[in-house]
Protein backbone atom coordinates (compact mmCIF):
# COMPACT_ATOMS: atom_id res chain seq x y z
CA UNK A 1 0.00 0.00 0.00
CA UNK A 2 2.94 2.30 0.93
CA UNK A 3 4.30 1.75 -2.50
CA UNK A 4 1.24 2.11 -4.55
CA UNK A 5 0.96 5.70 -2.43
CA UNK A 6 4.08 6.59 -3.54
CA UNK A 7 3.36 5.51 -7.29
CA UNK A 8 0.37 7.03 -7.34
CA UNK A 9 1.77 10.57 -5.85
CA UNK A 10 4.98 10.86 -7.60
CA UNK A 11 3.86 11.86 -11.25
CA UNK A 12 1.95 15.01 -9.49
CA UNK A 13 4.49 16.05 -7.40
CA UNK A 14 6.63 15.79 -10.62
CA UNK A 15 4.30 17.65 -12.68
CA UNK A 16 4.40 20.38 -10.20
CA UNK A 17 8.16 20.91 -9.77
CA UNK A 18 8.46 21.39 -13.88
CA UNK A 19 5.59 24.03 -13.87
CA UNK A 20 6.82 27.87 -15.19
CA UNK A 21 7.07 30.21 -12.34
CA UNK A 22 3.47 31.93 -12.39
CA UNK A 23 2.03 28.72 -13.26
CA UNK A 24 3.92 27.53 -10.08
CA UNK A 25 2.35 30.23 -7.82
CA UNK A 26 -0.75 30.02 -9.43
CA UNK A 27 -0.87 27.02 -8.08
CA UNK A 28 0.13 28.19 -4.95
CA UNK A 29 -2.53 30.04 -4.84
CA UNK A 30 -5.22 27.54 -6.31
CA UNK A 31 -4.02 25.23 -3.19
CA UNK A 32 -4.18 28.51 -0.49
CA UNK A 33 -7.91 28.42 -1.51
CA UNK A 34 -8.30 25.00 -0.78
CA UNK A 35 -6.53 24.63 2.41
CA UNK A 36 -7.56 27.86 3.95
CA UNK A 37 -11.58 28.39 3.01
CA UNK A 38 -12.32 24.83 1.91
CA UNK A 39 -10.78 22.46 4.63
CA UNK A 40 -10.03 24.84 7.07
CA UNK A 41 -6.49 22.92 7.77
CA UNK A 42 -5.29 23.36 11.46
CA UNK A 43 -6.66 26.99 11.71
CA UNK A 44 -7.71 26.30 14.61
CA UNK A 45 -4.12 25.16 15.94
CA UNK A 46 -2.80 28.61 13.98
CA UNK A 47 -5.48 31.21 15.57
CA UNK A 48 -4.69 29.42 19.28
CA UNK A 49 -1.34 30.08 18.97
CA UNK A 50 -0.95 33.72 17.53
CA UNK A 51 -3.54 34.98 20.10
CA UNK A 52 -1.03 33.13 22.44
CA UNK A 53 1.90 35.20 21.79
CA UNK A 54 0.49 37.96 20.33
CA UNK A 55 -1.95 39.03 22.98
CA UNK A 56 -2.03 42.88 22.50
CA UNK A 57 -2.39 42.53 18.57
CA UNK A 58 -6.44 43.01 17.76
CA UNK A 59 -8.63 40.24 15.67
CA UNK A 60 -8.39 42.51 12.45
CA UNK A 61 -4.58 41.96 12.60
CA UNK A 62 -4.06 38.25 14.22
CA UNK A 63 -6.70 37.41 11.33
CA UNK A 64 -4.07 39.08 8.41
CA UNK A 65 -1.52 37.20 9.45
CA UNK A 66 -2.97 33.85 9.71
CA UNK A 67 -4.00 34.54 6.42
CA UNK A 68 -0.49 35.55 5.18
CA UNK A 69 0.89 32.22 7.27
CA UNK A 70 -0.86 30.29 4.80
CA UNK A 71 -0.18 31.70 1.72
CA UNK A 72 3.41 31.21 2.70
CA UNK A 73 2.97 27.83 3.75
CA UNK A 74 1.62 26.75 0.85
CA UNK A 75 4.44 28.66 -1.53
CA UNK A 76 7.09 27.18 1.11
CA UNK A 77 5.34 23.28 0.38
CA UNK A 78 5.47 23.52 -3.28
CA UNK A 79 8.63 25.05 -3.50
CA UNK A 80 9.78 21.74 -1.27
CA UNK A 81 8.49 20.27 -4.44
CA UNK A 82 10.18 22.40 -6.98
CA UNK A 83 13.59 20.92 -5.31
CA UNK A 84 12.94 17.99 -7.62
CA UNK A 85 13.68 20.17 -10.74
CA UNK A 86 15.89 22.88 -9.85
CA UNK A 87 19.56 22.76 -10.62
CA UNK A 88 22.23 23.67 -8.79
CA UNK A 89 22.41 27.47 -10.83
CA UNK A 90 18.59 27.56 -10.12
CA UNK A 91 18.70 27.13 -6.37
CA UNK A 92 21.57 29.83 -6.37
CA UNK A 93 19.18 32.57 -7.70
CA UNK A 94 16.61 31.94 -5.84
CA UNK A 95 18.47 31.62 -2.14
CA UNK A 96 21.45 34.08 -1.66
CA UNK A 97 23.77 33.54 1.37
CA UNK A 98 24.89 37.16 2.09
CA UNK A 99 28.15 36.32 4.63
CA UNK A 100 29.20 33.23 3.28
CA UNK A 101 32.53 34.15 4.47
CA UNK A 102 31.59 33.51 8.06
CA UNK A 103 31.24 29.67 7.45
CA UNK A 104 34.08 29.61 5.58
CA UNK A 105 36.46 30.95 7.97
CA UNK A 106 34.60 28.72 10.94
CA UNK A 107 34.69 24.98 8.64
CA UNK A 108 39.16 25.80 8.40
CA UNK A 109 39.16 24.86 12.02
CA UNK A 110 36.28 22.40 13.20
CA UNK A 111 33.44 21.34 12.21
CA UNK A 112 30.07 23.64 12.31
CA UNK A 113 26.47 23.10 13.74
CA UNK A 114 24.11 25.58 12.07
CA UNK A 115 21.12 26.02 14.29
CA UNK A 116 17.73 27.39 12.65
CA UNK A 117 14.02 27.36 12.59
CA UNK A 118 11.15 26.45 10.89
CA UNK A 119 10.93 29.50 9.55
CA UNK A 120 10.36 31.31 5.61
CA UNK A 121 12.03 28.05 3.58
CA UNK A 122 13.83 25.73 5.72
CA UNK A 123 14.12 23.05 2.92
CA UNK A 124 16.63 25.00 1.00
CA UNK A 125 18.79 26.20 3.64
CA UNK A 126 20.34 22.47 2.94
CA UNK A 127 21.75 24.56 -0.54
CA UNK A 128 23.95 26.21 1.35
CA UNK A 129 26.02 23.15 0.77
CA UNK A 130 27.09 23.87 -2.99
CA UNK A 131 29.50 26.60 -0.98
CA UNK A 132 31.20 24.72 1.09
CA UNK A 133 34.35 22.27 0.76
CA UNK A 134 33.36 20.66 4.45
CA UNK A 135 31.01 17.35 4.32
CA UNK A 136 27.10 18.39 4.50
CA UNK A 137 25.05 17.17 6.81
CA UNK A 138 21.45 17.41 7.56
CA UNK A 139 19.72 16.18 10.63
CA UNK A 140 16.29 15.01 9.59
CA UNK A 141 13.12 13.52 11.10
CA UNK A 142 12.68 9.73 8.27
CA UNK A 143 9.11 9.17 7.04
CA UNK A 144 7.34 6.41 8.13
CA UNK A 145 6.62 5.57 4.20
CA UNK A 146 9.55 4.47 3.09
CA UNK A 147 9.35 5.15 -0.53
CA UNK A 148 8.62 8.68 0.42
CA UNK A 149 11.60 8.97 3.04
CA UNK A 150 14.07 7.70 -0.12
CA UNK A 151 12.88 10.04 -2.25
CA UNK A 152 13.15 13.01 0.32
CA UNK A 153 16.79 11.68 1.18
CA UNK A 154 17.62 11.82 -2.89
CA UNK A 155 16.23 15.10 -3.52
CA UNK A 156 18.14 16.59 -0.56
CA UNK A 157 21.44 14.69 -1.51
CA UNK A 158 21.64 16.87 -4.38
CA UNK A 159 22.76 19.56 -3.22
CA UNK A 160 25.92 17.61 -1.11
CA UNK A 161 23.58 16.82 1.72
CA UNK A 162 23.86 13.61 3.50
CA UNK A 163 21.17 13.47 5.77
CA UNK A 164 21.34 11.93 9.30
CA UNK A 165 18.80 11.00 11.97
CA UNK A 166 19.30 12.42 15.36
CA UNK A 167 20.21 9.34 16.75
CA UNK A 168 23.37 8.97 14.52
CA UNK A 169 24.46 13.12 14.42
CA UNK A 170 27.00 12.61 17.79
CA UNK A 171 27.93 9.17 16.50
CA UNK A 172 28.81 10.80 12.95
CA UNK A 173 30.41 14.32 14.38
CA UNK A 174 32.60 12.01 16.61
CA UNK A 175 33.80 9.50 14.02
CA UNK A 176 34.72 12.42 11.60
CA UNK A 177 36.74 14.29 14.44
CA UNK A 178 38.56 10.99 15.03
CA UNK A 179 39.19 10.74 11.30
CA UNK A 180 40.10 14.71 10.57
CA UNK A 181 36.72 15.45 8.84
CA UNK A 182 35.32 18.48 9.03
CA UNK A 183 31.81 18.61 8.48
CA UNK A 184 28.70 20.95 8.58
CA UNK A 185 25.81 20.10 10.69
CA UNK A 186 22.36 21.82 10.10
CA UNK A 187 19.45 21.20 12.60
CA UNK A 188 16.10 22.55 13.01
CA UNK A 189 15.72 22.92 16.50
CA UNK A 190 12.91 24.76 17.76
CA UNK A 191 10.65 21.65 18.14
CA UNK A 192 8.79 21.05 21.03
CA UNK A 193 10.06 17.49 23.07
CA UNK A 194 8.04 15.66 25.50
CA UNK A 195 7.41 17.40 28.42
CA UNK A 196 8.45 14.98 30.88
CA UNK A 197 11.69 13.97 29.00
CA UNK A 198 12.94 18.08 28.66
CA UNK A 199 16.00 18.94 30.61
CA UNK A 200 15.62 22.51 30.36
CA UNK A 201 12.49 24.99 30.24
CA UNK A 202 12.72 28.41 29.04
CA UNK A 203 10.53 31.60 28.17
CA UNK A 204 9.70 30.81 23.88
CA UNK A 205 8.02 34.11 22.72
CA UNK A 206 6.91 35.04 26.16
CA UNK A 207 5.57 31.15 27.32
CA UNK A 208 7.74 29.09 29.07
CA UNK A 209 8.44 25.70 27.20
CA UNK A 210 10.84 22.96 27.26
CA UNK A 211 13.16 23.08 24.87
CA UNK A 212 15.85 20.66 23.32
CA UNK A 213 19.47 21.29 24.57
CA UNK A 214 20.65 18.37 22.86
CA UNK A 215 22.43 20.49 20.21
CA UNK A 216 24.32 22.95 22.77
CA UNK A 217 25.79 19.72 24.77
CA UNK A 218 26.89 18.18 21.13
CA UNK A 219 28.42 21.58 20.49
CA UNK A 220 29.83 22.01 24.35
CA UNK A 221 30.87 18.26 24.57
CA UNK A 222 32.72 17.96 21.02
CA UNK A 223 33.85 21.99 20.83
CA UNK A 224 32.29 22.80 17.69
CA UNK A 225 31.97 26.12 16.17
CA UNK A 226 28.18 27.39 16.21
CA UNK A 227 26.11 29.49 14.42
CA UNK A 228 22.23 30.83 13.62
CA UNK A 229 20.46 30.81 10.21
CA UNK A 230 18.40 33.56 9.84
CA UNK A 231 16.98 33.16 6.10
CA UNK A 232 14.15 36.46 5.38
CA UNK A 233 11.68 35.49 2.33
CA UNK A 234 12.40 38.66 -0.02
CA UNK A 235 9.96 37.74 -2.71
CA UNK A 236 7.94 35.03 -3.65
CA UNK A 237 10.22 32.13 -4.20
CA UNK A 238 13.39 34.51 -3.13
CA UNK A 239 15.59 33.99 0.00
CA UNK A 240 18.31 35.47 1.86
CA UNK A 241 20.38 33.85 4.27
CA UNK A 242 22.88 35.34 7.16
CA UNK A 243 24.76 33.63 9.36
CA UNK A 244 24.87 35.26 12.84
CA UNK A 245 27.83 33.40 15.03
CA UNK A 246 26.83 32.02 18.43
CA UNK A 247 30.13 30.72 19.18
CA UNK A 248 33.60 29.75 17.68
CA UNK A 249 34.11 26.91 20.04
CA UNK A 250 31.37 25.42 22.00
CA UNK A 251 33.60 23.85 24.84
CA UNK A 252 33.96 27.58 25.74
CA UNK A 253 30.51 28.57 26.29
CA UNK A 254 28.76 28.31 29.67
CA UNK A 255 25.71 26.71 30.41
CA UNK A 256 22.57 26.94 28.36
CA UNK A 257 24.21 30.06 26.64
CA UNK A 258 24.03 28.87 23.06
CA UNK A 259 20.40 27.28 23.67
CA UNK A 260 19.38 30.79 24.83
CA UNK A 261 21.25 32.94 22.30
CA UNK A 262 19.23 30.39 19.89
CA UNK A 263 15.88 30.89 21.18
CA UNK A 264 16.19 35.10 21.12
CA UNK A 265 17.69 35.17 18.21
CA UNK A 266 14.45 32.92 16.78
CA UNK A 267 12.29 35.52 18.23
CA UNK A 268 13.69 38.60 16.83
CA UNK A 269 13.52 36.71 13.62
CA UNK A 270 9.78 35.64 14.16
CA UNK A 271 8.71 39.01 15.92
CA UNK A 272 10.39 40.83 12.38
CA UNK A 273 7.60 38.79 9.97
CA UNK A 274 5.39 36.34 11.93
CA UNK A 275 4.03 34.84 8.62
CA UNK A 276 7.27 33.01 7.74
CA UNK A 277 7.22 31.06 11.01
CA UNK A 278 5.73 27.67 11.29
CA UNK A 279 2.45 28.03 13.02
CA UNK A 280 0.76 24.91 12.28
CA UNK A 281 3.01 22.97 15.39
CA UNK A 282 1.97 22.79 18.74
CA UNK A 283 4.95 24.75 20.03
CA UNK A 284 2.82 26.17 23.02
CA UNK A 285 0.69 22.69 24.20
CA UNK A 286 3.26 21.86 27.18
CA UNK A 287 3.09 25.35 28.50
CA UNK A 288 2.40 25.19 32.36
CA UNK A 289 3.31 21.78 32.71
CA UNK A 290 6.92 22.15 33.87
CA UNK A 291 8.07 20.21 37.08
CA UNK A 292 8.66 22.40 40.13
CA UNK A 293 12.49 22.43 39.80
CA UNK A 294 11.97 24.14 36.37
CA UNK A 295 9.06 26.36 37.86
CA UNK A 296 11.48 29.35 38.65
CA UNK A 297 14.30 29.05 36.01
CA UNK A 298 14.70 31.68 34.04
CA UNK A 299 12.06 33.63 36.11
């Protein structure tokens, strides 16, 4: 059945990624009318959580922007789609990296862990690899279909990703600093873990949430050099990136300091255009549910 799915999917998606550019957003839009006034997909979920952290902003304007979140999130789907097509020249055009030369610099000595969001198009940031000589690496959550979770791992490997599961990133960032390889790490890590497996709770856009540390102990633990994406949608199907350093070695950075720097520099990015950001998560659902030794961190 999980093959037939995939059969039966793949000549769309396919048919998609080759269309012209405003054939491509007209799409985009054809599929914003269907998501948004037809089946009404997890507005619910997105009005709950913009009244959540935007309390002082009116219905007028908490209703513009959850229209505007899905307008994007529909462009930011089907241009996960358009990956299949574009080329390497393609992809260039249509995300810039403004600093490069702050990667660059970093990847001569260790290796890197870029931290970022799910925020304007988080798919492409893996591009960013086509500028690099150090080994790509992507951290990724597999599909459960596994037809779909090979296709998603080619698509991404052709840009000089190699894409890892959490469960093998320490395992592969240890083996390559035992055998002199410097690699670059990207994770998306403002996900929300399981409340009663979090090690560490702290204010997310005013709320308190838990929040994963795992990549500031990787970076702490195996001194690797750190740094934010923030990526700004400057046009439909247009991206810039900047890399904002967090630190040059993690083994010198005290406790919690790059999860925090993380999480602020998220919000400032959020707070700047709310639309980009991924609203259809549950980022919020744990709030008030932290055990008492986490009830006055960060108070």
């Amino acid at each position: 059945m999980q093959r037939l799915a995939f059969i039966l999917v793949y000549p769309f998606l396919w048919f998609i990624s080759i269309l012209p550019h405003r054939l491509f957003y007209a799409f985009s839009d054809v599929a914003f009318v269907l998501v948004f006034h037809i089946v009404g997909y997890r507005r619910d979920v997105v009005q709950g959580n913009l009244k959540l952290v935007f309390p002082r902003k009116d219905k007028e304007e908490l209703a513009r922007l959850e229209k505007a979140f899905f307008r994007h999130m529909c462009d930011m789907f089907l241009e996960t789609v358009k990956t299949m097509s574009l080329s390497k020249e393609q992809v260039q055009r249509k995300y810039r990296v403004q600093n490069m030369e702050v990667l660059r610099k970093l990847e001569k000595e260790r290796s890197v862990l870029i931290l970022c969001a799910h925020y304007a198009n988080w798919e492409w940031n893996v591009s960013i690899n086509n500028y690099v000589d150090a080994k790509g690496y992507a951290v990724y959550q597999p599909v459960k279909n596994p037809y779909f979770d090979a296709f998603i791992r080619k698509v991404r490997a052709r840009w000089n990703t190699t894409l890892i599961t959490q469960n093998q990133t320490v395992k592969t960032v240890v083996r390559n600093k035992r055998d002199g390889v410097i690699g670059i790490f990207g994770m998306v890590s403002d996900q929300s873990p399981q409340h009663h497996r979090a090690q560490y709770w702290s204010p997310f856009m005013g709320i308190k949430v838990p929040v994963f540390n795992g990549a500031e102990t990787m970076a702490r633990k195996l001194d690797l050099a750190v740094v934010f994406l923030k990526v700004s949608k400057v046009g439909r199907g247009h991206y810039e990136a900047r890399f904002i350093p967090i630190a040059d070695r993690g083994s010198q950075t005290g406790e919690h300091e790059i999860t925090e720097t993380f999480l602020r520099l998220t919000e400032a990015q959020i707070r700047e255009r709310p639309e980009h950001y991924l609203w259809t998560h549950k980022r919020w659902k744990h709030r008030g549910k932290q055990p008492a030794a986490f009830a006055k961190s960060l108070d």
